[in-house]
C-alpha atoms as a PDB file:
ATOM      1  CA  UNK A   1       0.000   0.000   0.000  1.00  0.00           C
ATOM      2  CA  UNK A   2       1.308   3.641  -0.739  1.00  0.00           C
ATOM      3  CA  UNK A   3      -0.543   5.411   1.904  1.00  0.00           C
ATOM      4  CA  UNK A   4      -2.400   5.474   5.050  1.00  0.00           C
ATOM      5  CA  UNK A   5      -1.377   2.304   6.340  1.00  0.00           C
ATOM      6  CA  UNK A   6       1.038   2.050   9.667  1.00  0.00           C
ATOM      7  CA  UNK A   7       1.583   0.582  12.771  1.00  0.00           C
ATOM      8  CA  UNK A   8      -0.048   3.123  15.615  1.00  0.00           C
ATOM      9  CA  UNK A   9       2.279   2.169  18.044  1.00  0.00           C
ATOM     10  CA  UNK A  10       5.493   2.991  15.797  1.00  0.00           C
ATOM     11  CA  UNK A  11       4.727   3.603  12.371  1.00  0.00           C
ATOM     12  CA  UNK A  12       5.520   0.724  10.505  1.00  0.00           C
ATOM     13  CA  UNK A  13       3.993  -0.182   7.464  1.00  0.00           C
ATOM     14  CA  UNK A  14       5.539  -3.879   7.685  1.00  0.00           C
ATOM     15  CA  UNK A  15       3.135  -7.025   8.593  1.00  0.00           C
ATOM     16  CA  UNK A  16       3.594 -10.288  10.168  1.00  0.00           C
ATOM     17  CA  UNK A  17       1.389 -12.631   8.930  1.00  0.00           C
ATOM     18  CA  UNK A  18      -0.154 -15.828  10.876  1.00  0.00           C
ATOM     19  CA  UNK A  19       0.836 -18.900   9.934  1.00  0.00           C
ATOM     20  CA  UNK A  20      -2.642 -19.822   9.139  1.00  0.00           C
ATOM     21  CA  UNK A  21      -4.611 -17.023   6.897  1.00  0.00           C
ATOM     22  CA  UNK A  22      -7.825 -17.741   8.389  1.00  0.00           C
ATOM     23  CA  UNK A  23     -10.427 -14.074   8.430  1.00  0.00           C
ATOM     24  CA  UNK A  24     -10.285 -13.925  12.413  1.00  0.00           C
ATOM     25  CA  UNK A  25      -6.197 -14.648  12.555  1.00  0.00           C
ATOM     26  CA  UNK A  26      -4.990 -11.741  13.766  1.00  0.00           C
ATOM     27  CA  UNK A  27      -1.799 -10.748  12.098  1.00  0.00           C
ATOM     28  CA  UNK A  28       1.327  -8.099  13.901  1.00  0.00           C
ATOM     29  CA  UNK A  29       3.263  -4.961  13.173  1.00  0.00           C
ATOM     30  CA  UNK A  30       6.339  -6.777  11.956  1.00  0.00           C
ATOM     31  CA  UNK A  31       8.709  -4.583  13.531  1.00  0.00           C
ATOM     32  CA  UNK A  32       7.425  -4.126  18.026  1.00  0.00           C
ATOM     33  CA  UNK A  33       4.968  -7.073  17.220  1.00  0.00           C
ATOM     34  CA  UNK A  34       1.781  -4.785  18.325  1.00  0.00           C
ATOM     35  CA  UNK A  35      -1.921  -6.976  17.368  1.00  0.00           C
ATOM     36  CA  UNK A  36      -3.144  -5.176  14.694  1.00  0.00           C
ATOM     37  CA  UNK A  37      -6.334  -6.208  13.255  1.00  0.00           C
ATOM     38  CA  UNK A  38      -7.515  -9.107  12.054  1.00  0.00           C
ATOM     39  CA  UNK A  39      -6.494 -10.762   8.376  1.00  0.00           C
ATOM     40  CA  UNK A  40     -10.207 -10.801   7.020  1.00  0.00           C
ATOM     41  CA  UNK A  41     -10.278  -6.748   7.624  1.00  0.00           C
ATOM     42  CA  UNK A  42      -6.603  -6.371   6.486  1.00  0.00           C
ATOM     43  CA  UNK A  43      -7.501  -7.732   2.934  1.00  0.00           C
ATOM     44  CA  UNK A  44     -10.512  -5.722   2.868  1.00  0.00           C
ATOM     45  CA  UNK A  45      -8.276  -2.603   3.619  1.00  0.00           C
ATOM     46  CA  UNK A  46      -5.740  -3.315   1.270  1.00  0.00           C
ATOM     47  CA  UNK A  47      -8.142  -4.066  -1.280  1.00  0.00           C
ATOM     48  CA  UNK A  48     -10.334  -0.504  -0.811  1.00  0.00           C
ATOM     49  CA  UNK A  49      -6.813   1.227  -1.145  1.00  0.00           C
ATOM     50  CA  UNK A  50      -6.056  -0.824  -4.308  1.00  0.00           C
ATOM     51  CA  UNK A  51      -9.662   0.693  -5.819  1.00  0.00           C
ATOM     52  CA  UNK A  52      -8.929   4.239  -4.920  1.00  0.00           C
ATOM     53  CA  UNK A  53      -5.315   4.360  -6.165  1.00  0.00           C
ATOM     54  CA  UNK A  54      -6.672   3.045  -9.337  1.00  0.00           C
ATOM     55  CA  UNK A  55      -9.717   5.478 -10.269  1.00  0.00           C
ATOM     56  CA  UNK A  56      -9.143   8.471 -12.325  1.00  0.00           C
ATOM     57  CA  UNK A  57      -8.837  11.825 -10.793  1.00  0.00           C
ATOM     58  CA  UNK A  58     -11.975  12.532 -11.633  1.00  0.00           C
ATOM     59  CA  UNK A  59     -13.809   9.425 -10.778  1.00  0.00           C
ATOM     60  CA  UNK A  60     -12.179  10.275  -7.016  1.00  0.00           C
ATOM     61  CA  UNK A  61     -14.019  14.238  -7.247  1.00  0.00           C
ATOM     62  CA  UNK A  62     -17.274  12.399  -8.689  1.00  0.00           C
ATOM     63  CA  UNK A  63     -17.571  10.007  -5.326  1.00  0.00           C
ATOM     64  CA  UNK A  64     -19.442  11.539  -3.438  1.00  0.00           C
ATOM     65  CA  UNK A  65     -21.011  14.294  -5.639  1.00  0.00           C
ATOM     66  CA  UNK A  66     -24.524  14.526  -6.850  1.00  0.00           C
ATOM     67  CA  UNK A  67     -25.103  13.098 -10.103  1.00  0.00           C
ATOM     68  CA  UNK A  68     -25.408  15.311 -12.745  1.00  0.00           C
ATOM     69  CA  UNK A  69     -29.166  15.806 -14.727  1.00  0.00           C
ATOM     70  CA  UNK A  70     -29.238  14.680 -18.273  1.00  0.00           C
ATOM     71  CA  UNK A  71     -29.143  17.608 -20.526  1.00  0.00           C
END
């Protein structure tokens, strides 16, 4: 991930990953080893940054807005 994502207690965007990937494994800041969330909402966190680093610029002004009226 580019952005947003670190470790609260010291910043590190590094993740150590249980052994087995189940959704309610909880996975660690790989550097102090701080509990971190849980694999199932990791992926979906990952994968919401993945869809808003891909949209256009102006797909990212548009969310949000209020749709335009046909002409």
């Amino acid at each position: 991930m580019r952005s947003g994502f670190g470790c609260e207690s010291c910043g590190s965007p590094g993740v150590r990953l249980p052994a087995d990937l189940t959704d309610d494994a909880m996975i660690q800041c790989d550097r102090c080893g701080c509990t971190l969330m849980a694999w199932g909402a990791f992926k979906r966190r990952v994968e919401a940054q993945e869809a808003a680093d891909t949209r256009e610029p102006a797909e990212r002004r548009a969310v949000g807005a209020a749709p335009q009226a046909a002409r």
